[in-house]
Each structure stands twice: as structure tokens, then as C-alpha cells.
PDB file of N, CA and C in Angstrom:
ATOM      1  N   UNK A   1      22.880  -5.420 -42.920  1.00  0.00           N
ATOM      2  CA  UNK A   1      22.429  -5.746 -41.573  1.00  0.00           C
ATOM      3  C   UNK A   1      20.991  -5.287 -41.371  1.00  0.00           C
ATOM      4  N   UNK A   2      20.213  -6.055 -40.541  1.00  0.00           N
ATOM      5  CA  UNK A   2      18.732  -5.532 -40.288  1.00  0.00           C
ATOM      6  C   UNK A   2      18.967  -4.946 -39.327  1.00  0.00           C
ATOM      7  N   UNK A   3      18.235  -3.800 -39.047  1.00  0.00           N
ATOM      8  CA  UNK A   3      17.766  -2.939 -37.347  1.00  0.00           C
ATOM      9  C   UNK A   3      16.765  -3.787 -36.717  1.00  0.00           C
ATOM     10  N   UNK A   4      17.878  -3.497 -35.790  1.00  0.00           N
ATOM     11  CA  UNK A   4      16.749  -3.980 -34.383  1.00  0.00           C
ATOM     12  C   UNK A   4      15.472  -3.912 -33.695  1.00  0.00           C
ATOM     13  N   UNK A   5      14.857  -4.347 -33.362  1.00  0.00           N
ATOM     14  CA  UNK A   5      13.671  -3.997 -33.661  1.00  0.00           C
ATOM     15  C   UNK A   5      13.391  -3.311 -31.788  1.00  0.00           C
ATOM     16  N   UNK A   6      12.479  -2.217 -32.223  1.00  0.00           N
ATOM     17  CA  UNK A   6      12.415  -1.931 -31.049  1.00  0.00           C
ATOM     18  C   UNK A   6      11.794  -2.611 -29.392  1.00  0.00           C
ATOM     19  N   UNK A   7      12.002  -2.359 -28.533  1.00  0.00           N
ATOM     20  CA  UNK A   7      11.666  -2.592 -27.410  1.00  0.00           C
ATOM     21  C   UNK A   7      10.534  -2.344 -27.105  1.00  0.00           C
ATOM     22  N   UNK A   8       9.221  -3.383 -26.902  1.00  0.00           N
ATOM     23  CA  UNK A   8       8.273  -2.549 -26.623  1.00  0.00           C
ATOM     24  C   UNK A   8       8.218  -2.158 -25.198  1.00  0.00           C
ATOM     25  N   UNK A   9       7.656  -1.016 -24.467  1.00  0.00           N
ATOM     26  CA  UNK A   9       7.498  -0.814 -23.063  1.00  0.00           C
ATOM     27  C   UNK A   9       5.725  -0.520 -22.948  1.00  0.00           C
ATOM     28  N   UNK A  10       5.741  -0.738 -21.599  1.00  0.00           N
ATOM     29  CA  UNK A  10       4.192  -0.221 -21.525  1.00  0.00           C
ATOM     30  C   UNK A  10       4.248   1.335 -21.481  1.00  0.00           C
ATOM     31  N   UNK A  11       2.975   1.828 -22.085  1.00  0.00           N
ATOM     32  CA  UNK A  11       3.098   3.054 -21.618  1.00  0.00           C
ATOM     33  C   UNK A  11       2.363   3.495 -20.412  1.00  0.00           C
ATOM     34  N   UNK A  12       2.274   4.896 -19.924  1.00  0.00           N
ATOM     35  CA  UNK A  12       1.631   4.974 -18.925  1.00  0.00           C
ATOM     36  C   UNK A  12      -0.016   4.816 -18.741  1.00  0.00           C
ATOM     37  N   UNK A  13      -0.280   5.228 -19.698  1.00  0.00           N
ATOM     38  CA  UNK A  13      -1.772   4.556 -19.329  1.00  0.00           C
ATOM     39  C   UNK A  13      -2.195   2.827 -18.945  1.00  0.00           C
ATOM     40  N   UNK A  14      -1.215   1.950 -19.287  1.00  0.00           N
ATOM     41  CA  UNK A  14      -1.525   0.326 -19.136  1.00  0.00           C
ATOM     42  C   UNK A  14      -0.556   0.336 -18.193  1.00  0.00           C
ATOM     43  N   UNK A  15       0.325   1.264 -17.556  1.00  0.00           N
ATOM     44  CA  UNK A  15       0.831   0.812 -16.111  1.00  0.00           C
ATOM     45  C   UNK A  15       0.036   1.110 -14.868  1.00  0.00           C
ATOM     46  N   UNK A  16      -1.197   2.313 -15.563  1.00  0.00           N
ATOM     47  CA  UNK A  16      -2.688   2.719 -14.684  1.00  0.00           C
ATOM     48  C   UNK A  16      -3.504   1.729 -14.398  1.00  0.00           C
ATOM     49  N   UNK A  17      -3.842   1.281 -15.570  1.00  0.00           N
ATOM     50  CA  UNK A  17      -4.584   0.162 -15.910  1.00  0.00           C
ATOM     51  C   UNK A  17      -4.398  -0.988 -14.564  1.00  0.00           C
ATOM     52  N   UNK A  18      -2.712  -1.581 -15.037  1.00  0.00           N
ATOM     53  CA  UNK A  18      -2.459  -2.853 -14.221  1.00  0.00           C
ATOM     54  C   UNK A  18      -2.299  -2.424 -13.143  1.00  0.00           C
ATOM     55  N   UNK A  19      -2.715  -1.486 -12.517  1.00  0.00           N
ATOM     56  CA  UNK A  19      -2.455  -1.101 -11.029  1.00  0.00           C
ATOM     57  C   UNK A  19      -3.722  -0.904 -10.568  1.00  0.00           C
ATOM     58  N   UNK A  20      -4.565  -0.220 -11.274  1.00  0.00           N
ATOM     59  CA  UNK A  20      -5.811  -0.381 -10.761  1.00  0.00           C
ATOM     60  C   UNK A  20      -6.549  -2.042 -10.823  1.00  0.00           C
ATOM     61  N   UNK A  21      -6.618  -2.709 -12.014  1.00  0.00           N
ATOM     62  CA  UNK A  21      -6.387  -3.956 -11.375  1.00  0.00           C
ATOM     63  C   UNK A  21      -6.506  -4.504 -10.105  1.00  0.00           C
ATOM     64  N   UNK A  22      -5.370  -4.647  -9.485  1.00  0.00           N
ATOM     65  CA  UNK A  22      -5.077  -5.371  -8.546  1.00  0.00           C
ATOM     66  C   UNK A  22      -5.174  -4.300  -7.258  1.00  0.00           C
ATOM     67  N   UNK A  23      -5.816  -4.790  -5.748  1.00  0.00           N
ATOM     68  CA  UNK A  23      -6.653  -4.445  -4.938  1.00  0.00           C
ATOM     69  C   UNK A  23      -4.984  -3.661  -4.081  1.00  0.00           C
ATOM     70  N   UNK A  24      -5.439  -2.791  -3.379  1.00  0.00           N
ATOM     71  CA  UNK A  24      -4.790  -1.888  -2.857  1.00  0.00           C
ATOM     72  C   UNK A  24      -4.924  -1.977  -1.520  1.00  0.00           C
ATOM     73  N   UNK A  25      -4.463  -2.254  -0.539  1.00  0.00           N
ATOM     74  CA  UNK A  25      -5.235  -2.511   0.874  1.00  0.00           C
ATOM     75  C   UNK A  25      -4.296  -1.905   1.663  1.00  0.00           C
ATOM     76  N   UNK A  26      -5.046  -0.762   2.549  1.00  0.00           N
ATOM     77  CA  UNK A  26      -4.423   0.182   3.391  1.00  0.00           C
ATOM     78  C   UNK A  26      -4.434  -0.126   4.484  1.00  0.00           C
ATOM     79  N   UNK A  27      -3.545  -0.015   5.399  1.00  0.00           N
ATOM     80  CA  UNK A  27      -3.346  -0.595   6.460  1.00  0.00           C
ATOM     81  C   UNK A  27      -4.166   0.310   7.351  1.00  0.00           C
ATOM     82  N   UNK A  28      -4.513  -0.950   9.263  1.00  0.00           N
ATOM     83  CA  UNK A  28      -5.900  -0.343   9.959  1.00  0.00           C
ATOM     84  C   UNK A  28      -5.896   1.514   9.953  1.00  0.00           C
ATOM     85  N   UNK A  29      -6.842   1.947  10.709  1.00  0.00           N
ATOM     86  CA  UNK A  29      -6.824   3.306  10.707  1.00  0.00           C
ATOM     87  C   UNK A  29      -5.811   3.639  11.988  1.00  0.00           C
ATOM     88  N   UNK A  30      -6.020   2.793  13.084  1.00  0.00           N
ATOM     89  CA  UNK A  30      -5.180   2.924  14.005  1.00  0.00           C
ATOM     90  C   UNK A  30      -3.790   2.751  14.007  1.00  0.00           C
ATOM     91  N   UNK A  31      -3.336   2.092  12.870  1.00  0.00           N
ATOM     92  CA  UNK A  31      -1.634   2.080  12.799  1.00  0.00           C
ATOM     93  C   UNK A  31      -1.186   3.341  12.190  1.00  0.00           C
ATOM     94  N   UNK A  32      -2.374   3.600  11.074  1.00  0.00           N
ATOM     95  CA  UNK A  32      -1.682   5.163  10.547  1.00  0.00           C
ATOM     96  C   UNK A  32      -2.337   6.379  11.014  1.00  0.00           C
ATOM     97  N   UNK A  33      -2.705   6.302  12.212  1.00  0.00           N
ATOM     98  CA  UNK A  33      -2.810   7.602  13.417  1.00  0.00           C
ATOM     99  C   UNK A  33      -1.411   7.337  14.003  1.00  0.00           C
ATOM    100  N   UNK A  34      -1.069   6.235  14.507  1.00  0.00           N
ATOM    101  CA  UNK A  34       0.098   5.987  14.838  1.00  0.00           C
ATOM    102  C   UNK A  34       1.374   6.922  13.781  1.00  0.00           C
ATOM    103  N   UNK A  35       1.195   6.351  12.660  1.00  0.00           N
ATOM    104  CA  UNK A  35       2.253   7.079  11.718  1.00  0.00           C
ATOM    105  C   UNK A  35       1.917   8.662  11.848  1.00  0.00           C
ATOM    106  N   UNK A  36       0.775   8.878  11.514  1.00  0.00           N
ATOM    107  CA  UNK A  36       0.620  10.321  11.975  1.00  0.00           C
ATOM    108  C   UNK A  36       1.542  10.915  12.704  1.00  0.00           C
ATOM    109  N   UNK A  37       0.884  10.549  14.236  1.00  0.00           N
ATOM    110  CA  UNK A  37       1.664  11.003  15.456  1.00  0.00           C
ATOM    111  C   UNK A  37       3.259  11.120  15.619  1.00  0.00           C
ATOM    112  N   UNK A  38       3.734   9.847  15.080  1.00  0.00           N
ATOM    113  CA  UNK A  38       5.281   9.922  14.978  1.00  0.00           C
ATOM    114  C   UNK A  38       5.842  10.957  13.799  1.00  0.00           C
ATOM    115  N   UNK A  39       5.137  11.276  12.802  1.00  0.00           N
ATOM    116  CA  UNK A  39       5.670  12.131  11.821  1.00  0.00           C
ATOM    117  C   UNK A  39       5.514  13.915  12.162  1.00  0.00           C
ATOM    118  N   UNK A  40       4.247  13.961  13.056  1.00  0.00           N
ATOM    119  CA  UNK A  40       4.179  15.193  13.995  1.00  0.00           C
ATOM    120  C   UNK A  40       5.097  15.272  14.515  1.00  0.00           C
ATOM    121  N   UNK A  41       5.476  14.396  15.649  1.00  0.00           N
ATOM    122  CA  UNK A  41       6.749  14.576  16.729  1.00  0.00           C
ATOM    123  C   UNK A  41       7.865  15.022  16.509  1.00  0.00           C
ATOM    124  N   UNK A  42       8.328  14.566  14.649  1.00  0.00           N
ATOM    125  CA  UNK A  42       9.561  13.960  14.010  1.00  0.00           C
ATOM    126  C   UNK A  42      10.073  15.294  13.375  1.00  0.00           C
ATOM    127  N   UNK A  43       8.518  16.298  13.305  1.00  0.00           N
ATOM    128  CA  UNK A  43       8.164  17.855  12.150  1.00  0.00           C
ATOM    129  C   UNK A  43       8.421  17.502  11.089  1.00  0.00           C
ATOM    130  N   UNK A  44       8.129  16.285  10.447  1.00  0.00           N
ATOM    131  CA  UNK A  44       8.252  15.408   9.018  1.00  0.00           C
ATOM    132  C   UNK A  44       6.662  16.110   8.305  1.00  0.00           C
ATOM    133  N   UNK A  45       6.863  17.143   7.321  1.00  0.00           N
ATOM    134  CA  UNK A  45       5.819  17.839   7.304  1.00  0.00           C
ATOM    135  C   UNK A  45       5.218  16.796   5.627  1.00  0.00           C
ATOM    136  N   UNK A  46       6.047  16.321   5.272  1.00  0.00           N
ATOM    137  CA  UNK A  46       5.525  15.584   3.985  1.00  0.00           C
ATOM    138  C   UNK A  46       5.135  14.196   4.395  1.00  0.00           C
ATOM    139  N   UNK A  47       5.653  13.632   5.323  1.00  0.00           N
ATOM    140  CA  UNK A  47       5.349  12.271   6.313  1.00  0.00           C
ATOM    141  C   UNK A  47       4.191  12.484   7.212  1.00  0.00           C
ATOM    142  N   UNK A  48       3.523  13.823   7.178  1.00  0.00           N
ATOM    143  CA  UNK A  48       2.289  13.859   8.181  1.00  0.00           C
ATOM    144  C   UNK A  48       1.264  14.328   7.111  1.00  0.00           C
ATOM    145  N   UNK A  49       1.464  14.758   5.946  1.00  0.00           N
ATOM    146  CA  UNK A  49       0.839  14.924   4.846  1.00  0.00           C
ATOM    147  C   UNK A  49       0.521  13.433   4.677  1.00  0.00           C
ATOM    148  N   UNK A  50       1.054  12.845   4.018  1.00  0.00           N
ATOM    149  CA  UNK A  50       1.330  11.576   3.932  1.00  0.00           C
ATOM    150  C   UNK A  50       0.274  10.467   4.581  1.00  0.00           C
ATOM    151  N   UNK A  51       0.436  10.305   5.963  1.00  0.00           N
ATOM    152  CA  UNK A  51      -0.356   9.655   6.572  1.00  0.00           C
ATOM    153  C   UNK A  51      -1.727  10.058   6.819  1.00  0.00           C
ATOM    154  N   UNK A  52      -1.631  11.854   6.671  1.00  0.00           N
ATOM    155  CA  UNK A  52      -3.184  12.190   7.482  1.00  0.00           C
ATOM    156  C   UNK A  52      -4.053  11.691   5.864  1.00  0.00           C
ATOM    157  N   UNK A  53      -3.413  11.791   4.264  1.00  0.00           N
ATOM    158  CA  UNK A  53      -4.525  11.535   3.660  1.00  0.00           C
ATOM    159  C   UNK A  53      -4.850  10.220   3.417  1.00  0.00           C
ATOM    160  N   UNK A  54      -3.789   9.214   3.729  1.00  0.00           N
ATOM    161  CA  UNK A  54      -4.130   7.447   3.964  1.00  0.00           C
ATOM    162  C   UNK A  54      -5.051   8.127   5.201  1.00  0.00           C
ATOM    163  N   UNK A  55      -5.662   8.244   6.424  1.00  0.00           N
ATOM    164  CA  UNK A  55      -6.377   7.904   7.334  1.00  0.00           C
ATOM    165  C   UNK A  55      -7.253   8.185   6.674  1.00  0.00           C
ATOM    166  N   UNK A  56      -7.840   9.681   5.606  1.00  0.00           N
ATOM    167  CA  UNK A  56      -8.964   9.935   5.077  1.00  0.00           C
ATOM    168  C   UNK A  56      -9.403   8.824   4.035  1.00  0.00           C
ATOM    169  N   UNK A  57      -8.316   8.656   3.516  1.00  0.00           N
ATOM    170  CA  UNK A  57      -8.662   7.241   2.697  1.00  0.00           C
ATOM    171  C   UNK A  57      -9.303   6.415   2.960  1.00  0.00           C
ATOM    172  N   UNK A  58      -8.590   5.812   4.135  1.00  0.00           N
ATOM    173  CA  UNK A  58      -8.900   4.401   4.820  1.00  0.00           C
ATOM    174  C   UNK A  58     -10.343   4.577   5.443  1.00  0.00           C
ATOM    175  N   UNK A  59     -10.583   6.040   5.994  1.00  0.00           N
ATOM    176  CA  UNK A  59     -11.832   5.787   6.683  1.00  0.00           C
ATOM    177  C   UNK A  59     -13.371   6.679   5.809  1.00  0.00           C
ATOM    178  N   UNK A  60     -13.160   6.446   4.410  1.00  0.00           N
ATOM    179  CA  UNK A  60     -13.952   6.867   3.349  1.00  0.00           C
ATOM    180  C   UNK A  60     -14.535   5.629   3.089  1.00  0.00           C
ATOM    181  N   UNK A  61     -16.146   5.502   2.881  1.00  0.00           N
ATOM    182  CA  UNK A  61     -16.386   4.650   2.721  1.00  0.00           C
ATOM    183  C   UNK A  61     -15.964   4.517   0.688  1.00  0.00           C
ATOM    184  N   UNK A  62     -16.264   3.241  -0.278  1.00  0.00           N
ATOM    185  CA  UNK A  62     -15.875   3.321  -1.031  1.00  0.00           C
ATOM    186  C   UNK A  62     -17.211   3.771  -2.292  1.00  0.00           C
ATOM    187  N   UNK A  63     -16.521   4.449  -3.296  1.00  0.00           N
ATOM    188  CA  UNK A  63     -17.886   4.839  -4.022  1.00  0.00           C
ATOM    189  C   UNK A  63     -18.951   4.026  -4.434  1.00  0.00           C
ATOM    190  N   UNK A  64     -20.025   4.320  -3.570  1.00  0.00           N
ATOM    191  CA  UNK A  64     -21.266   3.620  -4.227  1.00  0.00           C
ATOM    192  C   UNK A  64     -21.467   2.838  -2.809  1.00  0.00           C
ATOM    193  N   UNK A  65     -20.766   2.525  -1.658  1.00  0.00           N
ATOM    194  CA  UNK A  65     -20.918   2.328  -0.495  1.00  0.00           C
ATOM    195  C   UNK A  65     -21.958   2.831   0.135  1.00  0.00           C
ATOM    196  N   UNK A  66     -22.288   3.719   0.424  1.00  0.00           N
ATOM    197  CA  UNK A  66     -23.292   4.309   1.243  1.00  0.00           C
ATOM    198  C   UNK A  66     -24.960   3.642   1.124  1.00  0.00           C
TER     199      UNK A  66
END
């Protein structure tokens, strides 16, 4: 009998790759102050982590922007 031949998978560096790729688009700044606020209210301390560094994100200009 022959062996099977293995499976190839991507590894993690070409699942970096294809993700950087393709464009990432963060939603307005004002919906995730919104998320903010509700994850404050909620004491969701990883859900206000969460949103406050998407707002820094979102409102960074992008490198080489300036």
C-alpha cells in the first residue's frame, strides 16, 4: 500500500499574509464610542478594552498619512 500523502495547510505566516491583503474597515468612530459606553455600563472590562483601542485605531491617521 502507498501512504497518504500529507495534507497541506497554510501556515501561520501566509494566513498573515492573506489577511493583510485584504482591506480591514473599522466601523465610524461614533458607533464604537457607542460600544464603548455600553461596555462601561455593562463593567465588561475586556469589551471596553476592546472598543476603546478600535476608537484609537479608527481615529489614527494611517502610516505615512500625515
Amino acid at each position: 500500500m502507498s501512504r497518504p500523502r500529507p495534507v497541506r495547510r497554510p501556515t501561520e505566516q501566509a494566513a498573515i499574509r492573506a489577511a493583510c491583503r485584504s482591506p480591514r474597515c473599522l466601523p465610524p468612530v461614533p458607533a464604537l464610542m457607542a460600544a464603548l459606553l455600553v461596555a462601561n455600563e455593562r463593567a465588561d472590562r475586556e469589551g471596553v478594552q476592546l472598543a476603546a483601542r478600535r476608537v484609537v485605531r479608527a481615529s489614527e491617521p494611517e502610516v505615512g498619512e500625515q
